[in-house]
Protein backbone atom coordinates (compact mmCIF):
# COMPACT_ATOMS: atom_id res chain seq x y z
CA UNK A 1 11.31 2.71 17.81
CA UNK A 2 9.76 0.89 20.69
CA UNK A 3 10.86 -2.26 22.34
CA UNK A 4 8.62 -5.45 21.99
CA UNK A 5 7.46 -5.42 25.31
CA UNK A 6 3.63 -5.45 24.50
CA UNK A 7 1.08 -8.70 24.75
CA UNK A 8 0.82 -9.84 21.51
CA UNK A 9 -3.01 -9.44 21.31
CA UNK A 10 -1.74 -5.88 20.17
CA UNK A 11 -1.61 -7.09 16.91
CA UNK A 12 -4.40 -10.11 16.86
CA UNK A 13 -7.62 -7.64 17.47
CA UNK A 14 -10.56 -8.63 15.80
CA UNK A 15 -10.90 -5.49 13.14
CA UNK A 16 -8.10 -3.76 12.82
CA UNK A 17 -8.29 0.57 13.39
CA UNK A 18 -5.79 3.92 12.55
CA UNK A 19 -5.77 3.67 16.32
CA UNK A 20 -5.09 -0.12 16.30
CA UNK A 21 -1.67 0.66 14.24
CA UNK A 22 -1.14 3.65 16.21
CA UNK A 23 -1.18 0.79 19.18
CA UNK A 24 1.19 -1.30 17.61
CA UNK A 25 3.73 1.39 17.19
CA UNK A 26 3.29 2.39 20.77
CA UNK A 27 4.17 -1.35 21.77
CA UNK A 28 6.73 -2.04 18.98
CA UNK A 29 4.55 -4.28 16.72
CA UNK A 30 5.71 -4.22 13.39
CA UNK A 31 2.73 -3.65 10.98
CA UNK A 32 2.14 -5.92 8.20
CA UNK A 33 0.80 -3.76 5.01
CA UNK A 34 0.22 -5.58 1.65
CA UNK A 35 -1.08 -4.59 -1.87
CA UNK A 36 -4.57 -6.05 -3.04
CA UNK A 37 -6.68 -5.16 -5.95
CA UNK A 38 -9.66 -7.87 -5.89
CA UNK A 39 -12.15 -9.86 -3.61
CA UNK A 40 -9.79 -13.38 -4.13
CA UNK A 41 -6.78 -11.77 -2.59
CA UNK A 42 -7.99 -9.83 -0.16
CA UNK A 43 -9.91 -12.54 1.37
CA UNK A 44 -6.83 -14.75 1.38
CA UNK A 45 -4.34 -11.96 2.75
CA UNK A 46 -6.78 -10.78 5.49
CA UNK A 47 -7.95 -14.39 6.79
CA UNK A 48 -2.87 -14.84 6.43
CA UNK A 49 -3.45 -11.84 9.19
CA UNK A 50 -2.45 -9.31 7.20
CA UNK A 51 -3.16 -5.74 9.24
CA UNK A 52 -3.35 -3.19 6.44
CA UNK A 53 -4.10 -3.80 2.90
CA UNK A 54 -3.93 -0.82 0.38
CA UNK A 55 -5.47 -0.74 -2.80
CA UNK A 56 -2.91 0.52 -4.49
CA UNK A 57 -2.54 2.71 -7.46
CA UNK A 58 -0.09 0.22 -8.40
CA UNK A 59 -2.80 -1.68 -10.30
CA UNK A 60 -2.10 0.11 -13.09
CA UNK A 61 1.21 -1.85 -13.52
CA UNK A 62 0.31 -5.36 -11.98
CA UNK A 63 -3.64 -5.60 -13.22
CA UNK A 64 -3.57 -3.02 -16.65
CA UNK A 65 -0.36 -3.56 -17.66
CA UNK A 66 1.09 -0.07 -17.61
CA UNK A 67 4.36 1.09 -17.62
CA UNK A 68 3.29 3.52 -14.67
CA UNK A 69 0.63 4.63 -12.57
CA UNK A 70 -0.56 7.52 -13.68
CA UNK A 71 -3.68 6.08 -16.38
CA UNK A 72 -5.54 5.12 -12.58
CA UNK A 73 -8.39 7.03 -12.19
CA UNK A 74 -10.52 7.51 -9.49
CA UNK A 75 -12.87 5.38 -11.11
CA UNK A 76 -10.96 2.47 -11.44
CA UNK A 77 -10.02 2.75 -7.74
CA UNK A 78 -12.81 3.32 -6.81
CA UNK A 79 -14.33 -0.15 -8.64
CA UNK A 80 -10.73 -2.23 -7.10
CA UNK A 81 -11.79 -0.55 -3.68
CA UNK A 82 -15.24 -2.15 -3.87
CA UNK A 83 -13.92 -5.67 -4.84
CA UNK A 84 -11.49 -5.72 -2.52
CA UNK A 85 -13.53 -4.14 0.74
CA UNK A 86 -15.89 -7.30 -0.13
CA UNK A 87 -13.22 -9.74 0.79
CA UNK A 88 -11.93 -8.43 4.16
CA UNK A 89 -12.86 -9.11 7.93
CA UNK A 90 -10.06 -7.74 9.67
CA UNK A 91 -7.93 -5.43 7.91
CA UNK A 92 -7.62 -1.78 7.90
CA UNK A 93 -8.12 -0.87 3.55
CA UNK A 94 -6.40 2.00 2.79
CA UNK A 95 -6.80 3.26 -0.82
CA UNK A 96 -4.44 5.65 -3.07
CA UNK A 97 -5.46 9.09 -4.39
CA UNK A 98 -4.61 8.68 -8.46
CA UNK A 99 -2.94 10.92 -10.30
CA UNK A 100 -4.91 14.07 -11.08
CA UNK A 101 -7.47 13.46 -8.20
CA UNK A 102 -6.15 15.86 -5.67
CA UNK A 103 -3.24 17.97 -6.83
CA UNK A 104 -5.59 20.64 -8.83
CA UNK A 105 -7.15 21.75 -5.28
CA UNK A 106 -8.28 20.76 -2.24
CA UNK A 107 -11.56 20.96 -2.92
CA UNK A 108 -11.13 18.14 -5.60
CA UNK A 109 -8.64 16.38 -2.87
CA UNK A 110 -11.78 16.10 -0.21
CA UNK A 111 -14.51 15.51 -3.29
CA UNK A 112 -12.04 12.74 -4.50
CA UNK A 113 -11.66 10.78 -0.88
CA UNK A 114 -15.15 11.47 -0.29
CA UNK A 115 -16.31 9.14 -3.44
CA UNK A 116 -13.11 6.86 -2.24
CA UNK A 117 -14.69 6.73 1.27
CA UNK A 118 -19.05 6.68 -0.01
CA UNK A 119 -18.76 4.56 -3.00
CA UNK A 120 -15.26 2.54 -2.68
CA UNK A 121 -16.30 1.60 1.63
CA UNK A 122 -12.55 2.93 2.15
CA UNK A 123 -11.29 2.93 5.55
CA UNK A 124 -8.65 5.46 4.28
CA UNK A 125 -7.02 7.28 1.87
CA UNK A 126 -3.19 7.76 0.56
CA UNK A 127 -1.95 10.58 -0.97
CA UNK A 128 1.68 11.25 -2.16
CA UNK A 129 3.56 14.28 -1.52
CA UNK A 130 4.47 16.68 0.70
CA UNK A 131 4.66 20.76 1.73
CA UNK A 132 2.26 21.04 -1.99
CA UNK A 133 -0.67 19.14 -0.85
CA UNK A 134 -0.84 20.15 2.96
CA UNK A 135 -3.84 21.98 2.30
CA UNK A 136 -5.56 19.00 0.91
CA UNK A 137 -4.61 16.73 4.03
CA UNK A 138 -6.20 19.08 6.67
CA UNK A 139 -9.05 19.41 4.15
CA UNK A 140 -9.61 15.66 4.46
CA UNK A 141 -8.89 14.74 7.70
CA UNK A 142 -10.63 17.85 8.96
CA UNK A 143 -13.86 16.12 7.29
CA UNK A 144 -13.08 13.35 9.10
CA UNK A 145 -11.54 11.10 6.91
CA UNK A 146 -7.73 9.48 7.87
CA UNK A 147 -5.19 10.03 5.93
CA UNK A 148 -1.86 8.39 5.55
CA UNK A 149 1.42 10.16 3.24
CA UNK A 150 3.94 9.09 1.06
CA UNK A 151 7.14 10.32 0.90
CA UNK A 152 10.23 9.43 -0.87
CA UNK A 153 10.10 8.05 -3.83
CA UNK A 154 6.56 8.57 -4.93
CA UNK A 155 5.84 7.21 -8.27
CA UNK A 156 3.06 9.51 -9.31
CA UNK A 157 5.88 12.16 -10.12
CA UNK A 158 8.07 9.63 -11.99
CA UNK A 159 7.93 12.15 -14.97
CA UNK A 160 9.64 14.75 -12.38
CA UNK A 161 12.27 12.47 -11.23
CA UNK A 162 12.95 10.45 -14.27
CA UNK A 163 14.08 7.80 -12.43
CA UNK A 164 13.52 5.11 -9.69
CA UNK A 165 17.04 5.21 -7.88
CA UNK A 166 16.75 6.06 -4.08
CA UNK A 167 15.74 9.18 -2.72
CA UNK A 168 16.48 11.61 -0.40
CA UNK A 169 20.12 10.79 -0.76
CA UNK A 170 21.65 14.48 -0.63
CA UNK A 171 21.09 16.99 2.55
CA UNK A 172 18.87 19.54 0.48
CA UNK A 173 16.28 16.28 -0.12
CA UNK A 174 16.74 14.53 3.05
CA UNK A 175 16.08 18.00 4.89
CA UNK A 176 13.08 18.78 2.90
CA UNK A 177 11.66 14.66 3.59
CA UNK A 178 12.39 15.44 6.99
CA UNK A 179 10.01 18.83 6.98
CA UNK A 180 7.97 17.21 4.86
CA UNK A 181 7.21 14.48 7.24
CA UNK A 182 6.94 16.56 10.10
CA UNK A 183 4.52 18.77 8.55
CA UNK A 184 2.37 16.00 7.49
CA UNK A 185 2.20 14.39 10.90
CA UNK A 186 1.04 18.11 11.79
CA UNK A 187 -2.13 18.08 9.61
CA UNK A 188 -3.36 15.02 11.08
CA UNK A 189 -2.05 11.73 9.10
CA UNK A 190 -2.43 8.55 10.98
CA UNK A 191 0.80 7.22 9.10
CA UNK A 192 3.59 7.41 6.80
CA UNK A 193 4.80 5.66 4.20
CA UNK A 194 8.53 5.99 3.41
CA UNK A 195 9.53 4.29 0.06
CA UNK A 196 13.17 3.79 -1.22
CA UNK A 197 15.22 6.61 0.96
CA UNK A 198 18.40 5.33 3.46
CA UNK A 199 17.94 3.17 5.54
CA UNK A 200 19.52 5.61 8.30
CA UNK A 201 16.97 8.76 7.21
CA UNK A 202 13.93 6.54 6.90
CA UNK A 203 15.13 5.84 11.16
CA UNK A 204 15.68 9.15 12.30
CA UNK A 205 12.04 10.13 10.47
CA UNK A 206 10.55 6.79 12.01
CA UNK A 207 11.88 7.75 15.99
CA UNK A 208 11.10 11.86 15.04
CA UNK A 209 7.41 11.08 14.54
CA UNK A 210 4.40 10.05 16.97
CA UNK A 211 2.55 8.33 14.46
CA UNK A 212 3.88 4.84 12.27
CA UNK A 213 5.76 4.71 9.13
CA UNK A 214 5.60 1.85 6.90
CA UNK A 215 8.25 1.49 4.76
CA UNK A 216 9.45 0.18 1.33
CA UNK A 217 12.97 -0.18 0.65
CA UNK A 218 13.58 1.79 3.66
CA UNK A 219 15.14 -0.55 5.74
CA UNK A 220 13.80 -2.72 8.82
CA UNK A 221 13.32 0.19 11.52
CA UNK A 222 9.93 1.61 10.28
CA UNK A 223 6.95 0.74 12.09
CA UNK A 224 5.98 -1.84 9.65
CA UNK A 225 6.70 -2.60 6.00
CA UNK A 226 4.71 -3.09 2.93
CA UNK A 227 5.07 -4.69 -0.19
CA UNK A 228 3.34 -5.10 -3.75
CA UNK A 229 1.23 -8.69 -3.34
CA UNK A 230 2.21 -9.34 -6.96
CA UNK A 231 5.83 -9.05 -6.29
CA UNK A 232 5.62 -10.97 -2.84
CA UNK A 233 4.01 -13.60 -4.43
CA UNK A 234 6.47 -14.38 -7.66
CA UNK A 235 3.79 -13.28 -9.64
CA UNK A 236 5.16 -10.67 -11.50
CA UNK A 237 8.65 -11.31 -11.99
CA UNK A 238 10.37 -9.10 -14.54
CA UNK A 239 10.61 -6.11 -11.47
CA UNK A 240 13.13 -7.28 -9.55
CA UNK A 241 14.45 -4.41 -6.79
CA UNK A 242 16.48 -4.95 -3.91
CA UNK A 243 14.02 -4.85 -1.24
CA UNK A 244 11.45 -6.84 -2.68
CA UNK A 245 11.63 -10.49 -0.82
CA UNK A 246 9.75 -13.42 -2.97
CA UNK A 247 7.38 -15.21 -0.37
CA UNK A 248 6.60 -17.80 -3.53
CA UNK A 249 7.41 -18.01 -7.14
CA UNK A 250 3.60 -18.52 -8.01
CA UNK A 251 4.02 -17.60 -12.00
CA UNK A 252 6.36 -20.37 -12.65
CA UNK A 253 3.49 -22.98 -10.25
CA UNK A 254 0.78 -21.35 -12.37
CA UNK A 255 2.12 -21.74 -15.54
CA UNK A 256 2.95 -25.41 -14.60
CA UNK A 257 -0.66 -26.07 -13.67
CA UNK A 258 -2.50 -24.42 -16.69
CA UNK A 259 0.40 -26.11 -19.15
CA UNK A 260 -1.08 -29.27 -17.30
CA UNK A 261 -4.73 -28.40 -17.98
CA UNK A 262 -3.90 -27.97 -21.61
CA UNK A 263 -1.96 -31.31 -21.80
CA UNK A 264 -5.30 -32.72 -20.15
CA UNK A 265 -7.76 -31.08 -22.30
CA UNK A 266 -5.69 -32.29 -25.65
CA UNK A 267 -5.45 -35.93 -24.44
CA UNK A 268 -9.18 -35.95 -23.47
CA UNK A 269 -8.19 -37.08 -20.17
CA UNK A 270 -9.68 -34.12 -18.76
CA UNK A 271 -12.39 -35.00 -18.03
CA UNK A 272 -12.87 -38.09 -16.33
CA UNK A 273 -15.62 -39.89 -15.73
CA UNK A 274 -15.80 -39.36 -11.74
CA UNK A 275 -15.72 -35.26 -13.46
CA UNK A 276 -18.88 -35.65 -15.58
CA UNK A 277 -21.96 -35.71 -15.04
């Protein structure tokens, strides 16, 4: 990985680009990647400086409720896409692919990030996987839309794993992330996300590639990191995995304040007279 030795304007540029975070990897800026699903957030993560938000497919746990990701469709990512593209200035959005969208072909890959791109105002697309959906990569980025990978664990094959322990633990699986990541770089990704491998793989892969990883429970050499907003934030509490780090605990403040409202509301001191009209 590269040495800080780069202004810091690197990482303060008015709208960020896939060649801004290529920049930042050049100069050793650590990229800042965050989860957002809706116009609120993203306007208050972009304005916190926030370079990459991705509308993740993980809004089928933190927004629906369910137990994994696969009920996303493209639909409903499309629609979070929309809401959240609203709220940004600066960031780069990237969007996830949902299950079923892009491993049939990749014809239905490109159709897929073409709606993301058209009706969603995507920046870019995320797709998880590796030597299967190639194909589908140069498809899309040969059409001119950027593409970053996932690799690790990748929680749209949770049914194929049947667990969430680390990945890439034993040589045959570390060997085929490393091929894997190589290969993807190869078909034109801009970047890489690397979630829940060792710490030492997830460094090798990060100084063997050209273009940025970001990294979840990878450790702290990737290019940058990224994190679920709802776990960041305290606001969904019952996941609770080593490498998440709680910023706040805003679903214990929340449920203070609205337990306050009702107390307010019951005692008719809600509201006041300087409140009404």
């Amino acid at each position: 990985m590269a040495s800080d030795s780069s202004p810091p304007e690197v990482a303060d540029v008015p709208r960020v680009t896939t060649q801004t975070v290529q920049e930042m990897k050049e100069a050793g800026v650590p990229i800042a990647m965050l989860t957002a699903y809706d116009y609120t957030s993203a306007r208050l993560f972009d304005r916190a400086g926030i370079d990459v938000l991705l509308v993740g497919d993980s809004a089928s746990n933190v927004m629906a409720g369910n137990e994994t990701t696969l009920p996303m469709t493209l639909d409903h990512m499309i629609y979070h896409t929309q809401c959240v593209v609203r709220g940004i200035d600066r960031a780069l959005v990237a969007v996830d692919l949902p299950f079923g969208s892009y491993q049939g072909d990749e014809k239905e890959g490109l159709q897929s990030a073409i709606r993301v791109m058209k009706e969603g105002g995507a920046h870019a697309v995320k797709l998880e996987g590796g030597a299967p959906v190639i194909g589908t990569v140069k498809r899309i980025v040969e059409s001119g839309i950027p593409v970053m990978g996932h690799l690790g664990l990748t929680p749209q094959s949770i049914h194929d794993f049947g667990t969430y322990q680390v990945r890439a633990r034993d040589d045959e699986e570390a060997n085929q992330l490393r091929e894997d990541a190589k290969a993807l770089e190869e078909a034109g990704c801009f970047a890489l996300v690397l979630e829940k491998i060792p710490t030492e793989l997830a460094t090798e892969v990060t100084e063997s590639l050209s273009i940025p990883t970001i990294g979840i429970g990878a450790g702290g050499e990737t290019d940058g990191q990224v994190l679920v907003s709802h776990d960041a934030l305290g606001l969904s509490t019952d996941f609770n995995p080593r490498f998440v780090r709680r910023y706040a605990e805003l679903e214990d403040r929340i449920g203070d304040a609205i337990s306050s409202y009702v107390q307010d509301v019951r005692s008719r001191s809600f509201p006041s007279d300087d409140e009404s009209y």
